[in-house]
Protein backbone atom coordinates (compact mmCIF):
# COMPACT_ATOMS: atom_id res chain seq x y z
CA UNK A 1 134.45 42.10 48.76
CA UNK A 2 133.72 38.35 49.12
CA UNK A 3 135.76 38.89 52.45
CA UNK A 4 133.63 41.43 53.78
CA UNK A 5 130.14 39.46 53.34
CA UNK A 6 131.88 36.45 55.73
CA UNK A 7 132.72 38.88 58.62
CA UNK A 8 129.03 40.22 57.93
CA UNK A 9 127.37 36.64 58.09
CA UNK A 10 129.61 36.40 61.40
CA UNK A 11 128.18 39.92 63.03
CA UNK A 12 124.52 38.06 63.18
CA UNK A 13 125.37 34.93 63.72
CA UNK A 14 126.95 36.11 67.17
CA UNK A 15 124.13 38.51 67.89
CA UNK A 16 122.24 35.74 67.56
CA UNK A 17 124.24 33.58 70.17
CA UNK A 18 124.28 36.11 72.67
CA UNK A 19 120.67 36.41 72.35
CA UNK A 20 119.96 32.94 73.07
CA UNK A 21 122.35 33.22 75.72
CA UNK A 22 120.90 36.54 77.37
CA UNK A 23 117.49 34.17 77.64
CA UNK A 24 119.14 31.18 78.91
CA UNK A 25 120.52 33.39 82.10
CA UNK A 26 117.22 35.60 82.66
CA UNK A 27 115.22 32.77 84.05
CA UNK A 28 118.97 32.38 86.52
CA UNK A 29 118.68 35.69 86.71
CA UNK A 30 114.80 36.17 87.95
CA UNK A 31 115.53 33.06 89.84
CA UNK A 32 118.24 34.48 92.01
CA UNK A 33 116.44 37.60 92.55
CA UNK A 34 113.22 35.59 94.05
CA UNK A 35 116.10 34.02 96.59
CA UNK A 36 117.63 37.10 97.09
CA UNK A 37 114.26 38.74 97.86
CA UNK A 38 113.34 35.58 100.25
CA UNK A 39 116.74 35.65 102.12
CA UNK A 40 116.28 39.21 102.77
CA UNK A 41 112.69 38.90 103.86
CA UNK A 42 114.25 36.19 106.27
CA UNK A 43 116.95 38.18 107.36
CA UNK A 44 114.33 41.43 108.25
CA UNK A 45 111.90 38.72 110.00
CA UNK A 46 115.18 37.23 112.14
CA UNK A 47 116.85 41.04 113.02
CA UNK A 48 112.66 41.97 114.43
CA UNK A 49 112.30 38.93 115.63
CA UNK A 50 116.09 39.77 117.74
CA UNK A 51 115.05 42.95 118.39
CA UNK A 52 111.52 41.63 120.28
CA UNK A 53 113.61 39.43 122.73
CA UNK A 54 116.19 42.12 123.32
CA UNK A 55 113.81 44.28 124.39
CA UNK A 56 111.76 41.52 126.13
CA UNK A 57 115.38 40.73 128.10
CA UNK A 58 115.00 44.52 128.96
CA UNK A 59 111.94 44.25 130.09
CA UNK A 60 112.67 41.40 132.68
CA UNK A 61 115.77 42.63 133.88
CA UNK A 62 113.73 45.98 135.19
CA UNK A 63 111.33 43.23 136.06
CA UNK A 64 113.50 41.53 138.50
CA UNK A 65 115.95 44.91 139.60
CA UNK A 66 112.13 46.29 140.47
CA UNK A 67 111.07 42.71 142.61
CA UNK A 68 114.30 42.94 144.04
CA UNK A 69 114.55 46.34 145.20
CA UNK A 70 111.00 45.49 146.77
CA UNK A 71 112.03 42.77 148.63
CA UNK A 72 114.89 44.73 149.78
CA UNK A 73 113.04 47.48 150.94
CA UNK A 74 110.02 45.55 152.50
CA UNK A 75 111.73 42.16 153.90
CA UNK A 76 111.44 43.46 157.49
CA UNK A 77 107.40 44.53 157.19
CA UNK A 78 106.14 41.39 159.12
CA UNK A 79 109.02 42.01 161.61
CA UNK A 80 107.93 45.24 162.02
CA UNK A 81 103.74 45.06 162.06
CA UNK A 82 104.86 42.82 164.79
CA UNK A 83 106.54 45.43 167.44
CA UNK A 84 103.73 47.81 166.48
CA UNK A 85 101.71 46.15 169.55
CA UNK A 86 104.81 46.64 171.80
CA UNK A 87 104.58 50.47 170.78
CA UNK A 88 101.30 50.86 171.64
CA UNK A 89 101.13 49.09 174.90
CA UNK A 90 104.54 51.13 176.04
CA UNK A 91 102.42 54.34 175.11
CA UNK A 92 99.30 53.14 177.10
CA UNK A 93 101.58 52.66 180.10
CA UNK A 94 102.70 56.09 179.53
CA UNK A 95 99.55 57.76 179.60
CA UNK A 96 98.28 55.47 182.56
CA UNK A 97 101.51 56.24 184.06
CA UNK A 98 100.63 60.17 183.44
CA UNK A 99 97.65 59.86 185.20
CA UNK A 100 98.52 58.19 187.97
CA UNK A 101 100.91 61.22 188.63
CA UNK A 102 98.74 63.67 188.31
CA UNK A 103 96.65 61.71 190.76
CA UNK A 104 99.29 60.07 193.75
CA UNK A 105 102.16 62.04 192.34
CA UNK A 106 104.70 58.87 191.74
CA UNK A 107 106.04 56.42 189.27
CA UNK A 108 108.36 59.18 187.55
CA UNK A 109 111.16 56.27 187.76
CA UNK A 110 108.76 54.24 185.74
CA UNK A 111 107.77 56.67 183.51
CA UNK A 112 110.99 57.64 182.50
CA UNK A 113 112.01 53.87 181.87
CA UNK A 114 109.11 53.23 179.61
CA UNK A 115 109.69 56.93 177.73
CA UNK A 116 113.11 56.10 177.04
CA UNK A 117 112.27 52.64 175.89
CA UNK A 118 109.43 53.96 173.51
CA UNK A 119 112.10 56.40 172.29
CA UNK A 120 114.70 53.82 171.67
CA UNK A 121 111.73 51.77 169.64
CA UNK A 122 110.60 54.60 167.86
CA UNK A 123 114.09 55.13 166.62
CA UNK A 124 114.64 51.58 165.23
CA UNK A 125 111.47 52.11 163.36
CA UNK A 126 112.36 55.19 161.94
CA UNK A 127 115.75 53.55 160.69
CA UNK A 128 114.07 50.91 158.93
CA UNK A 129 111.81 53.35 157.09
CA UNK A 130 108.58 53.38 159.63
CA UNK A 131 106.78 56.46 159.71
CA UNK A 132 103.61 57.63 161.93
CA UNK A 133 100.73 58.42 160.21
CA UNK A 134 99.38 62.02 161.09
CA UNK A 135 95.58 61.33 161.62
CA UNK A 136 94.16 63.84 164.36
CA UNK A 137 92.53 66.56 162.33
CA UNK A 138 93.19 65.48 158.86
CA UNK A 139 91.06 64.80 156.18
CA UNK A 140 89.15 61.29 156.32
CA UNK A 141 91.63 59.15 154.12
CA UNK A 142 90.18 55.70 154.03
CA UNK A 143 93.50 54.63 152.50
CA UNK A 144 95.13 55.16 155.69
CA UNK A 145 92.57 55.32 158.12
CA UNK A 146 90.23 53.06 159.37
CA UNK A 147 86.73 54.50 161.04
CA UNK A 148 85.64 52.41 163.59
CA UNK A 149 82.72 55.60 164.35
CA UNK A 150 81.46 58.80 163.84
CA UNK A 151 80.51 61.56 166.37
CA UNK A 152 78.48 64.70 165.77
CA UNK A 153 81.11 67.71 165.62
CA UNK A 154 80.61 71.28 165.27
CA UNK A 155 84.09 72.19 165.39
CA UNK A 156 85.48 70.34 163.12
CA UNK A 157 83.89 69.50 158.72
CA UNK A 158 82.45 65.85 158.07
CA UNK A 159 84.63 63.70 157.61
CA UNK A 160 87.58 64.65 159.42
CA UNK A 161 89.82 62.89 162.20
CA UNK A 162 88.35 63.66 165.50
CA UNK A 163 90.06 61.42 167.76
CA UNK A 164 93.11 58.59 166.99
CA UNK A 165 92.14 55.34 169.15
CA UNK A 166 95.45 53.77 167.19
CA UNK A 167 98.30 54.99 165.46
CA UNK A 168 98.58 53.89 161.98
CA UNK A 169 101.88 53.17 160.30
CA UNK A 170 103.94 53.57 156.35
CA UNK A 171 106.88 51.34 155.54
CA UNK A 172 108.71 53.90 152.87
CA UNK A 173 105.08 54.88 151.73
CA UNK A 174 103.73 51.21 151.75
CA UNK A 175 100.47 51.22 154.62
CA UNK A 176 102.12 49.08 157.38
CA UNK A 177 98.91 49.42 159.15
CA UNK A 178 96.01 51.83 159.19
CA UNK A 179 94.81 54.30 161.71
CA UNK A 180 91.86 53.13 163.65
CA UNK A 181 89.72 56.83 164.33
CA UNK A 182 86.97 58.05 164.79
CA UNK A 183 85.82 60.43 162.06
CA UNK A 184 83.40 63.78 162.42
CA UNK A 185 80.12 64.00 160.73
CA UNK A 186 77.81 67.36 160.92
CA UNK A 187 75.17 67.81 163.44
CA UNK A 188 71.75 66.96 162.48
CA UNK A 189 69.07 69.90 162.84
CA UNK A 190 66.81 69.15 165.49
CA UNK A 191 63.48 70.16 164.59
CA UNK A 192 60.71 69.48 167.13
């Protein structure tokens, strides 16, 4: 029995060891999970912070495909506001040229020199994305149209295009340049 009580006195005196040993690696323990906790805080604030610039990277490349699809599509615009003057002196000659038929009954050589020209200039314009803007009769748009007047109309509401003094232009929907008109406003009653 004497052998027995020595393998008893053992059984504590090993519980007792691994005690002290179980609070010797707790304060390791807790330690390691406050770095653990820390790194993975870091990581999370490193993946968000990768995530912001990818989608700030996104962000400027539709940035730049936008600018340069722009300058693409508009490079020519001070090229073109610049024959816009040749197109409307060709179509005054036209019309002076039209009258001065009706009148002496000549120029038809000329006429047909300057129509073809104006056609050949129209048609450049059109390839490059220049459009007319329909004025005569339409609603008063005064981001397209320009009123240099008013005149009393019974035919036609307030505010509508009466008369076109000069065509107005769209680069692919951009205002190249506005229409200068005249615009309709309703009679006033006379009283007397």
């Amino acid at each position: 029995m004497n052998e027995e009580k020595p393998e008893e006195e053992k059984k504590p005196k090993e519980e007792k060891e691994e005690g002290e040993a179980g609070t010797a690696i707790a304060p390791d323990i807790e330690r390691l999970r406050v770095e653990l906790d820390a790194k993975i805080k870091e990581v999370e604030e490193n993946r968000d912070k990768f995530l912001r610039k990818c989608a700030d990277l996104e962000n400027y490349k539709k940035r730049v495909e936008k600018e340069i699809s722009d300058l693409l599509n508009f490079a020519n615009e001070e090229l073109l506001k610049a024959l816009l003057p040749v197109i409307d002196n060709l179509e005054r000659a036209l019309e002076h040229s039209r009258k001065e038929k009706k009148e002496t009954g000549e120029l038809d050589a000329l006429m047909n020199g300057v129509e073809l020209t104006l056609k050949n200039m129209a048609d450049v314009l059109k390839k490059f994305g220049v459009s007319e803007i329909k004025s005569e009769g339409e609603r008063f748009d005064p981001q397209r149209h320009e009123a240099l007047g008013h005149e009393e109309s019974e035919r036609f509401e307030g505010e509508t295009v009466i008369k076109e003094l000069q065509k107005g232009y769209l680069l692919k929907d951009r205002l190249l340049r506005p229409s200068l008109v005249i615009v309709s406003k309703k009679p006033q009653n006379k009283e007397g």
